[in-house]
Protein backbone atom coordinates (compact mmCIF):
# COMPACT_ATOMS: atom_id res chain seq x y z
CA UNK A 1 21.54 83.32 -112.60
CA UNK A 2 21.34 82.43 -116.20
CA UNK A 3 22.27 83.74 -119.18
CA UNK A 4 21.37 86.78 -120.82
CA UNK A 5 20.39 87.22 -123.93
CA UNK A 6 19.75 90.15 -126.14
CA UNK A 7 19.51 90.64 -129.88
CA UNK A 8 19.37 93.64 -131.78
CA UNK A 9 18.67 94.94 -135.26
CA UNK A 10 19.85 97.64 -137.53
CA UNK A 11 19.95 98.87 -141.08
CA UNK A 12 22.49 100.56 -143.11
CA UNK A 13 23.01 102.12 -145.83
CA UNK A 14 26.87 100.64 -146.36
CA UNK A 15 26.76 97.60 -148.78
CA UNK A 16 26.72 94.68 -146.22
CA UNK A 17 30.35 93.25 -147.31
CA UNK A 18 32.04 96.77 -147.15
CA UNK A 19 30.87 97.66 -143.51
CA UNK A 20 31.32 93.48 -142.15
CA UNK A 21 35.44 94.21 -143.99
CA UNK A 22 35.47 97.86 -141.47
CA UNK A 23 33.85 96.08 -139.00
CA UNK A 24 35.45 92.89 -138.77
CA UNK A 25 38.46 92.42 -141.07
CA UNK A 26 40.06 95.68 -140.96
CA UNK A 27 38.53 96.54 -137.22
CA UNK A 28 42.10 96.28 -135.46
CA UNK A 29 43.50 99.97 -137.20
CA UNK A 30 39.79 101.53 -137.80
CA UNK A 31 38.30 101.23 -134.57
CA UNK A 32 41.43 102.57 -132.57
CA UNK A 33 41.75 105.31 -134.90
CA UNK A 34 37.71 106.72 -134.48
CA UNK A 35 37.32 105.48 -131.49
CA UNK A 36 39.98 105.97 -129.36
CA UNK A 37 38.10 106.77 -126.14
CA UNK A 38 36.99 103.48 -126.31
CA UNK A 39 39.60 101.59 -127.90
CA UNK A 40 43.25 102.25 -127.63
CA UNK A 41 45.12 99.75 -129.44
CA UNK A 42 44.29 96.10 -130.55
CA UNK A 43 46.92 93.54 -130.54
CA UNK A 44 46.58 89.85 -131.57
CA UNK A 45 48.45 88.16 -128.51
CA UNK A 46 47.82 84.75 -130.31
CA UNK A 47 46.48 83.16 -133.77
CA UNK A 48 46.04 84.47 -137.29
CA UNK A 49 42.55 86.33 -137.15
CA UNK A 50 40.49 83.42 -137.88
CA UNK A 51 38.63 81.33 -135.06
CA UNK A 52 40.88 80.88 -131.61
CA UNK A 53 42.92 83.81 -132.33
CA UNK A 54 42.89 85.79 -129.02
CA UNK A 55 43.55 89.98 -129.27
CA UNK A 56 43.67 92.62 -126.43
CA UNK A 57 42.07 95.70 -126.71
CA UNK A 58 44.14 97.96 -124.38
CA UNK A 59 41.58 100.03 -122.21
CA UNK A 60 38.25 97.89 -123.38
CA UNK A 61 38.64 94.11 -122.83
CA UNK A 62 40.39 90.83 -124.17
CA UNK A 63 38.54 89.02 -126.57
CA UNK A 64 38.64 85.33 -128.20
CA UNK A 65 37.72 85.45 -132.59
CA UNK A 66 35.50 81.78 -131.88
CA UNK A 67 34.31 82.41 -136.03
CA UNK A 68 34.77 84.27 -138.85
CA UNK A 69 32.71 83.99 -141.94
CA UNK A 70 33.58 86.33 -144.82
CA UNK A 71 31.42 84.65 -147.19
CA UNK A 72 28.72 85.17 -145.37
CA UNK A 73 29.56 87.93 -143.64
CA UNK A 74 29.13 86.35 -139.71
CA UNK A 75 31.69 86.98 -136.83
CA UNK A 76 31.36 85.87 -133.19
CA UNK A 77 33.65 86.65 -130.80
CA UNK A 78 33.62 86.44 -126.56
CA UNK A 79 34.81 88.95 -124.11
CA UNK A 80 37.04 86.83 -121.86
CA UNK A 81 38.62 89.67 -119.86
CA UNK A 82 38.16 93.25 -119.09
CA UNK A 83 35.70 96.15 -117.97
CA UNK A 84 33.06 95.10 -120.31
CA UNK A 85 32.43 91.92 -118.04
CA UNK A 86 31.93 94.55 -115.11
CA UNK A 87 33.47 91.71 -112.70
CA UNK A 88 30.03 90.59 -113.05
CA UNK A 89 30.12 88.51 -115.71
CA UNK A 90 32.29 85.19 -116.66
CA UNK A 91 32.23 86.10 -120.25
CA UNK A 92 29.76 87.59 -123.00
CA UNK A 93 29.61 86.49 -126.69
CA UNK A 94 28.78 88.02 -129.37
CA UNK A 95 27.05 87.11 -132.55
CA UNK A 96 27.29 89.19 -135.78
CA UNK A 97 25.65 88.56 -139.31
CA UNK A 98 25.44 91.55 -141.66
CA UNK A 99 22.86 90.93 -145.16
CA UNK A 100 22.12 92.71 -148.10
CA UNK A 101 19.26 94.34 -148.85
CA UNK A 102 17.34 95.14 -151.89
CA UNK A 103 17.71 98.97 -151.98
CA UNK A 104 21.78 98.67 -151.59
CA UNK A 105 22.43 98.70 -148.17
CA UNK A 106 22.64 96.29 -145.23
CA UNK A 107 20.80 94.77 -142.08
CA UNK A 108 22.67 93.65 -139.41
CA UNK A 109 22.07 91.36 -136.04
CA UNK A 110 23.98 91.29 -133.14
CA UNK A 111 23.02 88.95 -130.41
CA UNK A 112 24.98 89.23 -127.06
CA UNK A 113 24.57 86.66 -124.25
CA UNK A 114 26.04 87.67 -120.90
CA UNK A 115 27.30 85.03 -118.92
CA UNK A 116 26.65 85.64 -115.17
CA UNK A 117 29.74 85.06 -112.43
CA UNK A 118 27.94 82.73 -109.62
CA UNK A 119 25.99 85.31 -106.97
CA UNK A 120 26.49 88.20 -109.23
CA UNK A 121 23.68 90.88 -109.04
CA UNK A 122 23.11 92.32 -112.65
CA UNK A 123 21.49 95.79 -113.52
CA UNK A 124 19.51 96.30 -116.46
CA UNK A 125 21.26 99.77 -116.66
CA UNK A 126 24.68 98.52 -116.71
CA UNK A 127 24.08 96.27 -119.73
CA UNK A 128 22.39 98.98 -121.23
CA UNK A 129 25.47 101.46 -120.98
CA UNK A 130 27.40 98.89 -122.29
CA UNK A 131 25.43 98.48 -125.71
CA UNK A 132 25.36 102.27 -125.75
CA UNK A 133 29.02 102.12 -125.95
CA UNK A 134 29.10 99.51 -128.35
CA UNK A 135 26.83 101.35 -130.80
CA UNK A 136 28.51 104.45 -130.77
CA UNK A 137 31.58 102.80 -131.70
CA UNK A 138 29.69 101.08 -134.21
CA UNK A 139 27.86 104.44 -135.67
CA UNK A 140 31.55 105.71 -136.11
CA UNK A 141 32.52 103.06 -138.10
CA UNK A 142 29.82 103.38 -140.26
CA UNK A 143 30.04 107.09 -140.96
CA UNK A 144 33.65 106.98 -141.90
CA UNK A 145 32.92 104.38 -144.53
CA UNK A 146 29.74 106.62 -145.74
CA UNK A 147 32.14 109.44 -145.68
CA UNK A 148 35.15 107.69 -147.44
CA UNK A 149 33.20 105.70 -150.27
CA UNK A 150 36.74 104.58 -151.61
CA UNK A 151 37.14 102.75 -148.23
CA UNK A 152 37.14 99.04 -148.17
CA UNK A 153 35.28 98.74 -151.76
């Protein structure tokens, strides 16, 4: 089977560097904290933050930082272990890029590509809960940092 690819677009209105800093930089405590049912803890098990570094998220998956790009607010990352790869999958990376707009906010893409295991039968459903998942977690982060202004400024 070959890969899978998806890309997806949204707008917000969080400045693009604030919500990339909650997002990305600062995702290890936020995400846990509002998102617990997804997310327990994340630990770094190896590196520094920047490309290679490797963290666990207990109760989600273990995932590989392959880039990040603060200046240009980019960040892709692969899911090398866990229930997100549904045994079904060898991996699935993830591409991030948030922009500015004109009227203050942000537009972000994410593209995913799943990574089929050899023989593995894939339904369209169980991708699609996954994103669900993914966005929720996602829409939380963004309405703390709409809610807490002060945040990450």
């Amino acid at each position: 089977m070959e890969v899978l690819t998806f890309t997806e677009e949204f707008s917000s209105p969080v400045v693009a560097k604030r919500l990339f800093t909650a997002m990305v930089l600062e995702a290890d405590t936020l995400i846990p904290k509002l998102a617990p049912q997804a997310v327990k803890i994340i630990e770094t098990i190896e590196g520094n933050g920047g490309p290679g570094t490797i963290k666990k998220l207990t109760f989600y998956a273990k995932h590989r930082i392959d880039a990040v790009d603060k200046d240009n607010l980019t960040h892709s990352y692969t899911a090398v272990e866990g229930v997100t790869l549904l045994d079904k999958f060898e991996s699935i990376a993830y591409d991030i890029k948030f922009e500015a707009t004109p009227e203050g906010g942000c537009k972000g893409t994410f593209v995913s590509k799943y990574f089929p295991k050899p023989g593995a039968e894939v339904k369209e459903e169980e991708i699609k809960e996954g994103k669900e998942k993914a966005a929720a977690v996602y829409k939380a982060v963004e309405a703390y940092v709409v809610a807490n202004p002060q945040a990450y400024a």
